[in-house]
PDB file of N, CA and C in Angstrom:
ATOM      1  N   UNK A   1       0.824  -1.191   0.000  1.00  0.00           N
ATOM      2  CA  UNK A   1       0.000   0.000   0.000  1.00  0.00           C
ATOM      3  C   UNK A   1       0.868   1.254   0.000  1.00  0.00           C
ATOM      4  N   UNK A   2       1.901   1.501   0.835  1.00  0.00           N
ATOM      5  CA  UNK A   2       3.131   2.117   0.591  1.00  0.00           C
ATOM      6  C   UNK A   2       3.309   2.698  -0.886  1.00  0.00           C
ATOM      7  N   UNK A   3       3.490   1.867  -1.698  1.00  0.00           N
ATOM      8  CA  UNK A   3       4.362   2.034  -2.905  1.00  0.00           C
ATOM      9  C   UNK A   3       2.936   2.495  -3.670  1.00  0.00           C
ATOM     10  N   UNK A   4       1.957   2.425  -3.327  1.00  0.00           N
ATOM     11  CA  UNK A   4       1.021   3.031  -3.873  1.00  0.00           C
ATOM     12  C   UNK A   4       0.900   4.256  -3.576  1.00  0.00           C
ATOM     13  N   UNK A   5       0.924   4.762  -2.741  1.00  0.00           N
ATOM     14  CA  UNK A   5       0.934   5.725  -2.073  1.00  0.00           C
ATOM     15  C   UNK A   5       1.721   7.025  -2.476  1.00  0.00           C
ATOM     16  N   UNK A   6       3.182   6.486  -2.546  1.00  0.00           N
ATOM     17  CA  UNK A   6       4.299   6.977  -2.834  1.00  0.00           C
ATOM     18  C   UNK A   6       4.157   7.368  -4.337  1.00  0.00           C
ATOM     19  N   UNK A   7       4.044   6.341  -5.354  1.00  0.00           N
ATOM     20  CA  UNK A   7       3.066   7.170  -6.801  1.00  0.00           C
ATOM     21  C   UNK A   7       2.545   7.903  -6.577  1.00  0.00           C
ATOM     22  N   UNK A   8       1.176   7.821  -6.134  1.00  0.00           N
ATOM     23  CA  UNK A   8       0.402   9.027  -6.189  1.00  0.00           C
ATOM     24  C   UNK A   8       1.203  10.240  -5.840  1.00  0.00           C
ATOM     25  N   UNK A   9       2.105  10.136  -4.595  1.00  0.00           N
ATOM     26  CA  UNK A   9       2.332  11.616  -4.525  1.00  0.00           C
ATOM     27  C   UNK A   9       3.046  12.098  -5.507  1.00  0.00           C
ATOM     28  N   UNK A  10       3.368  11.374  -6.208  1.00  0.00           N
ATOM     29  CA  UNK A  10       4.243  12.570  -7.166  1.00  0.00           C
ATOM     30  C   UNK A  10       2.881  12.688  -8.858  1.00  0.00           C
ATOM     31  N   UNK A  11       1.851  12.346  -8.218  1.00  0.00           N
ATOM     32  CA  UNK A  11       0.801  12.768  -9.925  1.00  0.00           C
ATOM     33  C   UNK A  11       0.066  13.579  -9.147  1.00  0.00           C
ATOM     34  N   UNK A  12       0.674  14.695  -9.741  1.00  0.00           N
ATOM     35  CA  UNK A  12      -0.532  16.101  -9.698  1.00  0.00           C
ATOM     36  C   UNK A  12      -1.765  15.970  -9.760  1.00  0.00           C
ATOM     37  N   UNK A  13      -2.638  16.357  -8.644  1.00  0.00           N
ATOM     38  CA  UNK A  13      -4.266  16.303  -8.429  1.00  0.00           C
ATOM     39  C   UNK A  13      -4.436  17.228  -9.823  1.00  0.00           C
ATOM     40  N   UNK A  14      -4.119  18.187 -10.029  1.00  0.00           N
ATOM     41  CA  UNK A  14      -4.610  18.641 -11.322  1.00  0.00           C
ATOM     42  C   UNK A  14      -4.450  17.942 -13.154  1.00  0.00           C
ATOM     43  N   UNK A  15      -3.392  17.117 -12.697  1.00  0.00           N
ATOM     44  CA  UNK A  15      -3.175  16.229 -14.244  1.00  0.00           C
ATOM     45  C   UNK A  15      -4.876  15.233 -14.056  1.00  0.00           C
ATOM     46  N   UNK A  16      -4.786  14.447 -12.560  1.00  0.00           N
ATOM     47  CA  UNK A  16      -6.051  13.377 -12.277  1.00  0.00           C
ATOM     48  C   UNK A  16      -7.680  14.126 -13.087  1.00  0.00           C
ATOM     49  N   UNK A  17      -7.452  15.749 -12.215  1.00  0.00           N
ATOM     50  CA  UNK A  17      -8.730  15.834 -12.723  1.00  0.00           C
ATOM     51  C   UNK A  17      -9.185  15.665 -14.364  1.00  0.00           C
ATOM     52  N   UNK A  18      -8.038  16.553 -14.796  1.00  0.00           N
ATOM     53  CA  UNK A  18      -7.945  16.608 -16.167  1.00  0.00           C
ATOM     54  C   UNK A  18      -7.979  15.273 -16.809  1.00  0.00           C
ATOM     55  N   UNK A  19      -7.985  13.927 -16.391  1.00  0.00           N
ATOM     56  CA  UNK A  19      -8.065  12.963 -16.938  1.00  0.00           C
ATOM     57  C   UNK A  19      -9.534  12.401 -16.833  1.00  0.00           C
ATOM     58  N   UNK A  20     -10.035  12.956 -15.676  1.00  0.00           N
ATOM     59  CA  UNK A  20     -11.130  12.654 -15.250  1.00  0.00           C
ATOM     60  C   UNK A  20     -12.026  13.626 -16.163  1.00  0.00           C
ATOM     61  N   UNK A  21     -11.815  14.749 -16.231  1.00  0.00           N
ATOM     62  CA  UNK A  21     -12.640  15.226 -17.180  1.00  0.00           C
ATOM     63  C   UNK A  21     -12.911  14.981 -18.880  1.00  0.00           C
ATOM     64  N   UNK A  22     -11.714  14.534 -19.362  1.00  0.00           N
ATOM     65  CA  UNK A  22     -11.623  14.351 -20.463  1.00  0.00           C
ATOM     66  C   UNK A  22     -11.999  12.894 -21.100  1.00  0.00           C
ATOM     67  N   UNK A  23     -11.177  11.712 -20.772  1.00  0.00           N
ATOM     68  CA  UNK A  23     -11.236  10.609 -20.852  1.00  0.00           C
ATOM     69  C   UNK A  23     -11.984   9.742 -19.699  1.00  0.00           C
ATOM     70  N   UNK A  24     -12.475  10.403 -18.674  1.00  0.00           N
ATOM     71  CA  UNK A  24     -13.587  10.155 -17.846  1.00  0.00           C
ATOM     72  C   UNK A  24     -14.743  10.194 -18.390  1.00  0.00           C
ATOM     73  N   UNK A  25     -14.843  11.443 -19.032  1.00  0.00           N
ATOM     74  CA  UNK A  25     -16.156  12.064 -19.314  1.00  0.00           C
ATOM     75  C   UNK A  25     -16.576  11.848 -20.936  1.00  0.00           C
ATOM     76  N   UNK A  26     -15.761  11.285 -21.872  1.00  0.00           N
ATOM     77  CA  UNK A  26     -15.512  11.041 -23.376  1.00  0.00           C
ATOM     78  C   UNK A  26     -16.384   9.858 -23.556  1.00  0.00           C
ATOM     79  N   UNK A  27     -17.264   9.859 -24.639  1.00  0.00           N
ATOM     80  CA  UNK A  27     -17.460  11.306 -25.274  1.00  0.00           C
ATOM     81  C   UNK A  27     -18.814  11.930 -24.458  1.00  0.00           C
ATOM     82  N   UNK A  28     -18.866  13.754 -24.876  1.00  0.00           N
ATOM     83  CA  UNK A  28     -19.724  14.233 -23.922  1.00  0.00           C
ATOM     84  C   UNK A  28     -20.921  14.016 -23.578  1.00  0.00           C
ATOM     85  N   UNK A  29     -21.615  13.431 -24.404  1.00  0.00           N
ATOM     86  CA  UNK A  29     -23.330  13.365 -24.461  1.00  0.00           C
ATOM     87  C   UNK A  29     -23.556  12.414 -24.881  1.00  0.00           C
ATOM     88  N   UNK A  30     -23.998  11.502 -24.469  1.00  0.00           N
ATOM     89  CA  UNK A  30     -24.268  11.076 -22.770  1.00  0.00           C
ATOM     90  C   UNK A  30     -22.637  11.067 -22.477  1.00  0.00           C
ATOM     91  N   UNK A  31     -22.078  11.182 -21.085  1.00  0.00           N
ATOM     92  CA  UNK A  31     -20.887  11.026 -20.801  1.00  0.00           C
ATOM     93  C   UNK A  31     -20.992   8.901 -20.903  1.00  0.00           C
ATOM     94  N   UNK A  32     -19.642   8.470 -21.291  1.00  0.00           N
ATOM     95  CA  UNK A  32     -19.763   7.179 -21.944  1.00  0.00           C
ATOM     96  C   UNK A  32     -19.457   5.743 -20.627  1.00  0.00           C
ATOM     97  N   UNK A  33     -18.914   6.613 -19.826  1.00  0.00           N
ATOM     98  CA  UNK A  33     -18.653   5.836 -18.357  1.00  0.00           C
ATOM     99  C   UNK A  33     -20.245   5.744 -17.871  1.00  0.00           C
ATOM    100  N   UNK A  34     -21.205   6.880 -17.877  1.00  0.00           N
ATOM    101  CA  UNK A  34     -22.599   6.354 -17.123  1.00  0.00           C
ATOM    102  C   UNK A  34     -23.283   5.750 -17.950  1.00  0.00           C
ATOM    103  N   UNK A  35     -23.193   5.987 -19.166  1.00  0.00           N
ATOM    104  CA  UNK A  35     -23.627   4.689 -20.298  1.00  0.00           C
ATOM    105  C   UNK A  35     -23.264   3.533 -19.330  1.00  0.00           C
ATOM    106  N   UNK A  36     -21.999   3.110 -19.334  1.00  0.00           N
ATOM    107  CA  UNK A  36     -21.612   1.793 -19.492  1.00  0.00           C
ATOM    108  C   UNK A  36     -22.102   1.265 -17.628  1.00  0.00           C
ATOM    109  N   UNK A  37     -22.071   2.540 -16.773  1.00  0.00           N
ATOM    110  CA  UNK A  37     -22.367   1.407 -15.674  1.00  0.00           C
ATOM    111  C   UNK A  37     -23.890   1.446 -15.473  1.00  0.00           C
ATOM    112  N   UNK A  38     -24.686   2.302 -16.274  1.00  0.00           N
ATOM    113  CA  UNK A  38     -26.030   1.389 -16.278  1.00  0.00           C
ATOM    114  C   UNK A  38     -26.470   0.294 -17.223  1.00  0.00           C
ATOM    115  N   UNK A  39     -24.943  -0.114 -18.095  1.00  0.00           N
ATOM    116  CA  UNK A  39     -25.476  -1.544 -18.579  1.00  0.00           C
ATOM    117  C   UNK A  39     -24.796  -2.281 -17.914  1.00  0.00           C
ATOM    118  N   UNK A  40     -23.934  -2.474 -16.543  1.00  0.00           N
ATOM    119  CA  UNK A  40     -23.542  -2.806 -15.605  1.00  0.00           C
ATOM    120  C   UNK A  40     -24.676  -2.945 -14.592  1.00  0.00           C
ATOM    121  N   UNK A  41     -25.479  -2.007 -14.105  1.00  0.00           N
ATOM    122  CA  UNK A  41     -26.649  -2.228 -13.409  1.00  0.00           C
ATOM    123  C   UNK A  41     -27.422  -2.849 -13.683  1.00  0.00           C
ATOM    124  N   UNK A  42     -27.965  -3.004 -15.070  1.00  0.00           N
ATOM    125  CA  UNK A  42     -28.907  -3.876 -16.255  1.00  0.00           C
ATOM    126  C   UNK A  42     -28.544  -4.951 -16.532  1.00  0.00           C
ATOM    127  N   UNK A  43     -27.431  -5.009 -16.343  1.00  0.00           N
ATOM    128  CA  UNK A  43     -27.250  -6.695 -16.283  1.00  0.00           C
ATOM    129  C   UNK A  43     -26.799  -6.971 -18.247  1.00  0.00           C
ATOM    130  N   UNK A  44     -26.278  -5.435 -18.881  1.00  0.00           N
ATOM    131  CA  UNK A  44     -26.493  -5.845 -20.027  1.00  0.00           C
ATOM    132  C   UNK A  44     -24.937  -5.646 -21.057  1.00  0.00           C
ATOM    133  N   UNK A  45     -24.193  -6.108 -19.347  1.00  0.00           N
ATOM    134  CA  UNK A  45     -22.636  -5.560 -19.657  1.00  0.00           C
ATOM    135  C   UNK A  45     -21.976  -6.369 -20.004  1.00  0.00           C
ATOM    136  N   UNK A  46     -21.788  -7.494 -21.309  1.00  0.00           N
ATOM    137  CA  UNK A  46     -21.869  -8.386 -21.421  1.00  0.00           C
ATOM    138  C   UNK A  46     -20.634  -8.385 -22.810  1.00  0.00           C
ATOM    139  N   UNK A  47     -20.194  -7.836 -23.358  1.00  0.00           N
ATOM    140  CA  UNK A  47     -19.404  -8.015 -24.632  1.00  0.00           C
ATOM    141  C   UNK A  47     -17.770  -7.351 -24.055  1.00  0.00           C
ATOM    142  N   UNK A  48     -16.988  -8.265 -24.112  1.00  0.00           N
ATOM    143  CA  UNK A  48     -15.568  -7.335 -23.797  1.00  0.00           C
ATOM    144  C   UNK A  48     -15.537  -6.198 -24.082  1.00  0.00           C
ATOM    145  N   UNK A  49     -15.410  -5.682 -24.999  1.00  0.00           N
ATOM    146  CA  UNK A  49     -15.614  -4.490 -25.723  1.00  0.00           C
ATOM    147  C   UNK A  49     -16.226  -3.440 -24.589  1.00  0.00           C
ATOM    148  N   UNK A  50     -17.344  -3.900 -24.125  1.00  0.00           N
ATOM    149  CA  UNK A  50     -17.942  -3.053 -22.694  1.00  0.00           C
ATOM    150  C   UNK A  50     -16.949  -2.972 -22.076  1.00  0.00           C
ATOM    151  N   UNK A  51     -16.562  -4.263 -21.111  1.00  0.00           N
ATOM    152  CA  UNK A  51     -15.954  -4.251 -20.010  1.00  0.00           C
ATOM    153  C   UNK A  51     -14.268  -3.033 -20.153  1.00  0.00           C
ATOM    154  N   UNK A  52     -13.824  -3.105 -21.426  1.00  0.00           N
ATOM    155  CA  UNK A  52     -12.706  -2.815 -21.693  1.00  0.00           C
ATOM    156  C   UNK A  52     -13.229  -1.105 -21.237  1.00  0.00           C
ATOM    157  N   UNK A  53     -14.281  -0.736 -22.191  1.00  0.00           N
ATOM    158  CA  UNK A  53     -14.711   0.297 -22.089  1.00  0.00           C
ATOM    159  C   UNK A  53     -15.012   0.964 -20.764  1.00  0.00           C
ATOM    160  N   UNK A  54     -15.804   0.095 -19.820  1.00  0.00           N
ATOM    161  CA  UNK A  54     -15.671   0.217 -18.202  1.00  0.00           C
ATOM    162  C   UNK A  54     -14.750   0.642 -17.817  1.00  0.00           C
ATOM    163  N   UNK A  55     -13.837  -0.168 -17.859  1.00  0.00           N
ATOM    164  CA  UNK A  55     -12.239   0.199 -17.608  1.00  0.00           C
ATOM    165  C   UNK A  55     -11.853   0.978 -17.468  1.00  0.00           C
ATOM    166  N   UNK A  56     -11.796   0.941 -19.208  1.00  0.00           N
ATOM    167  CA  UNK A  56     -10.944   2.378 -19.523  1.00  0.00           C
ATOM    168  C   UNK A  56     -11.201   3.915 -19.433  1.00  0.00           C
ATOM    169  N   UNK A  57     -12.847   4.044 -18.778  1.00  0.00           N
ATOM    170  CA  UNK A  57     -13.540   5.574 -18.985  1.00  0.00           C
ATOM    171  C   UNK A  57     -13.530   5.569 -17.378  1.00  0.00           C
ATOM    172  N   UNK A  58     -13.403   5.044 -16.746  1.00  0.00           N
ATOM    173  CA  UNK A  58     -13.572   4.615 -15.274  1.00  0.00           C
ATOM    174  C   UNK A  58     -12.163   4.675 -14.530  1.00  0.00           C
ATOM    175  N   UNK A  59     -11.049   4.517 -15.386  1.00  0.00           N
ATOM    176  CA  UNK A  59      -9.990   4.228 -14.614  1.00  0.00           C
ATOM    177  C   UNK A  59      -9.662   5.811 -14.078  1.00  0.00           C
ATOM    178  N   UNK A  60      -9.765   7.003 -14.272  1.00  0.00           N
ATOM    179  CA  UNK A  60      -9.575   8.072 -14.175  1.00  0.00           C
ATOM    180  C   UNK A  60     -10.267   8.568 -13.125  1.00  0.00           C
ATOM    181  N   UNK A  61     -11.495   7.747 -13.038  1.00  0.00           N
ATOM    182  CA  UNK A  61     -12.279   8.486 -11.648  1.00  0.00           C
ATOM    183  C   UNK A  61     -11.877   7.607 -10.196  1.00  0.00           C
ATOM    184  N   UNK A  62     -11.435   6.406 -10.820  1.00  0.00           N
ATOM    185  CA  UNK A  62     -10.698   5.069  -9.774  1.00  0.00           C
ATOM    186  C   UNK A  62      -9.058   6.086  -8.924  1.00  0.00           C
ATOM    187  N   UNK A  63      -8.554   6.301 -10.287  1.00  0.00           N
ATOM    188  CA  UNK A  63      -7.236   6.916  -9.801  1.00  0.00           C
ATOM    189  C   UNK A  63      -7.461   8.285  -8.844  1.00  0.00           C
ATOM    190  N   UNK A  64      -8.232   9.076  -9.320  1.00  0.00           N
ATOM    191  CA  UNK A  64      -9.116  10.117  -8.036  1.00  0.00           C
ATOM    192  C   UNK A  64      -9.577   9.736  -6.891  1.00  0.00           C
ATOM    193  N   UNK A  65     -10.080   8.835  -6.574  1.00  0.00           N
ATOM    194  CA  UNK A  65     -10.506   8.219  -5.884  1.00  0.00           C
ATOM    195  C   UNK A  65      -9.594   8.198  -4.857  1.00  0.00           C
ATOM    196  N   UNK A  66      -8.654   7.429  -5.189  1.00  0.00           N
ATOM    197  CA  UNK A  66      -7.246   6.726  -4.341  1.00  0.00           C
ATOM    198  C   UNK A  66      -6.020   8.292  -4.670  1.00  0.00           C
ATOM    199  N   UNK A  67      -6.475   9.104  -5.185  1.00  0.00           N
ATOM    200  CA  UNK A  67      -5.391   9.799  -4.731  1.00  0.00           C
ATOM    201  C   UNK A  67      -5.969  10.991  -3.769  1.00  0.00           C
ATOM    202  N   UNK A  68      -7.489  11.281  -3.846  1.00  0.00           N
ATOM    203  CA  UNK A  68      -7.883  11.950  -2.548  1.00  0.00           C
ATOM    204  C   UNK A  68      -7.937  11.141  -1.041  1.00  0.00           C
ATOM    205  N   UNK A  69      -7.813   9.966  -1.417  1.00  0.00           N
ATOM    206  CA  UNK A  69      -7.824   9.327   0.112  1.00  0.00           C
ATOM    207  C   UNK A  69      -6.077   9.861   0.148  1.00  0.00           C
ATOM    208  N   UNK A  70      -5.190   9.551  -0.762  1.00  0.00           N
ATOM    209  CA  UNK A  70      -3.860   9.728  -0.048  1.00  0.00           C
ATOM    210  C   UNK A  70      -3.490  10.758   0.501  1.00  0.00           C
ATOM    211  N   UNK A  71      -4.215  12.014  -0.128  1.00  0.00           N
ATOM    212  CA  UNK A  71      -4.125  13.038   0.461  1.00  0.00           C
ATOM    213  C   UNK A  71      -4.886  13.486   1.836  1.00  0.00           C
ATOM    214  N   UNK A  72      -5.658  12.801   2.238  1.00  0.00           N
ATOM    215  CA  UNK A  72      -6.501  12.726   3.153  1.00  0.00           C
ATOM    216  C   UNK A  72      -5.647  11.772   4.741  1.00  0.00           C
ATOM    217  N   UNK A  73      -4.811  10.602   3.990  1.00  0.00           N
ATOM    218  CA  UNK A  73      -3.938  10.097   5.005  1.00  0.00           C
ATOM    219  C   UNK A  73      -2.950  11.167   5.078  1.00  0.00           C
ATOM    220  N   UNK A  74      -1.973  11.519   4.113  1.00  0.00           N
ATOM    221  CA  UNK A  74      -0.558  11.853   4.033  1.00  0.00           C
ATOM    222  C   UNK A  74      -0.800  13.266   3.738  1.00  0.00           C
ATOM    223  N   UNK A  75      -1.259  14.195   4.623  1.00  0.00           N
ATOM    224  CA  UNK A  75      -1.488  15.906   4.647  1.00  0.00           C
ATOM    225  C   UNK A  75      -0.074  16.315   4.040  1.00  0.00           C
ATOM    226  N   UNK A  76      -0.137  16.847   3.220  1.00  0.00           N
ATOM    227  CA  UNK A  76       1.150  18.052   3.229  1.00  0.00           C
ATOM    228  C   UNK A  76       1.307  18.826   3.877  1.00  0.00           C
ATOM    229  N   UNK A  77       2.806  18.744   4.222  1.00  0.00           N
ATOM    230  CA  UNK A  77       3.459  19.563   5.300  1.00  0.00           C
ATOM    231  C   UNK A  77       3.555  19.080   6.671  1.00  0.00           C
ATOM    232  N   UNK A  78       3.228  17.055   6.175  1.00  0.00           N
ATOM    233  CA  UNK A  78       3.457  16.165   7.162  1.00  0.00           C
ATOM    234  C   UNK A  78       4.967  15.775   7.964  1.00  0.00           C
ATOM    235  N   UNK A  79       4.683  14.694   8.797  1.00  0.00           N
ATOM    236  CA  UNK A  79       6.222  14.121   8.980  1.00  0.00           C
ATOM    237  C   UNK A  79       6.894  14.315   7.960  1.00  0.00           C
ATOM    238  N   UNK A  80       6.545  13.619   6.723  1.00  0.00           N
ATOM    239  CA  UNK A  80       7.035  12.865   5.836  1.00  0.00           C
ATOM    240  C   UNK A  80       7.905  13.970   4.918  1.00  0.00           C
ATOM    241  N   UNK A  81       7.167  15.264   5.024  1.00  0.00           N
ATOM    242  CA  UNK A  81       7.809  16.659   4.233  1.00  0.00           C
ATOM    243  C   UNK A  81       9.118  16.682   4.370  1.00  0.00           C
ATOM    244  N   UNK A  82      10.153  17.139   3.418  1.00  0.00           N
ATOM    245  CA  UNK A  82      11.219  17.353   3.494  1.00  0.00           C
ATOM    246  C   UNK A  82      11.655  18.904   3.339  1.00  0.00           C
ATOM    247  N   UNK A  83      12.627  19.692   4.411  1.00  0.00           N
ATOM    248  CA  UNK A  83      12.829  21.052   3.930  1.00  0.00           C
ATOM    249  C   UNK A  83      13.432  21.510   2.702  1.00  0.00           C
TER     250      UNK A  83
END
């Protein structure tokens, strides 16, 4: 969990969002990630091609996810800060 951790801190919360907005949110109308997890809810998520798609429009809001918790453990301007 460490070495996870330790990534994140060095990826800029502002590169995450920007991934999250773009390739999160791609393409705009309908955004293509809530497409895919209400054919996940529907039971109608069924062709790789989906799942890949899950994945891949999803992985951006996953990586947000886990890098606001790190920031939430590991405050800046912690122990861990160096002068």
């Amino acid at each position: 969990m460490n070495k996870i951790l330790a990534v994140l801190d060095h990826v800029p919360l502002g590169i995450v969002v920007l991934f999250c907005a773009t390739l999160g949110l791609a393409p705009f109308s309908p955004p293509h990630v809530i497409e895919k997890l209400a054919m996940l809810a529907g039971g109608t998520l069924v062709k790789p091609i989906d799942w890949f798609d899950l994945l891949l429009h999803s992985a951006p809001w996953i990586l947000l996810v886990f890098k606001l918790i790190s920031l939430v453990i590991k405050p800046p301007g912690g122990p861990e800060a160096k002068d």
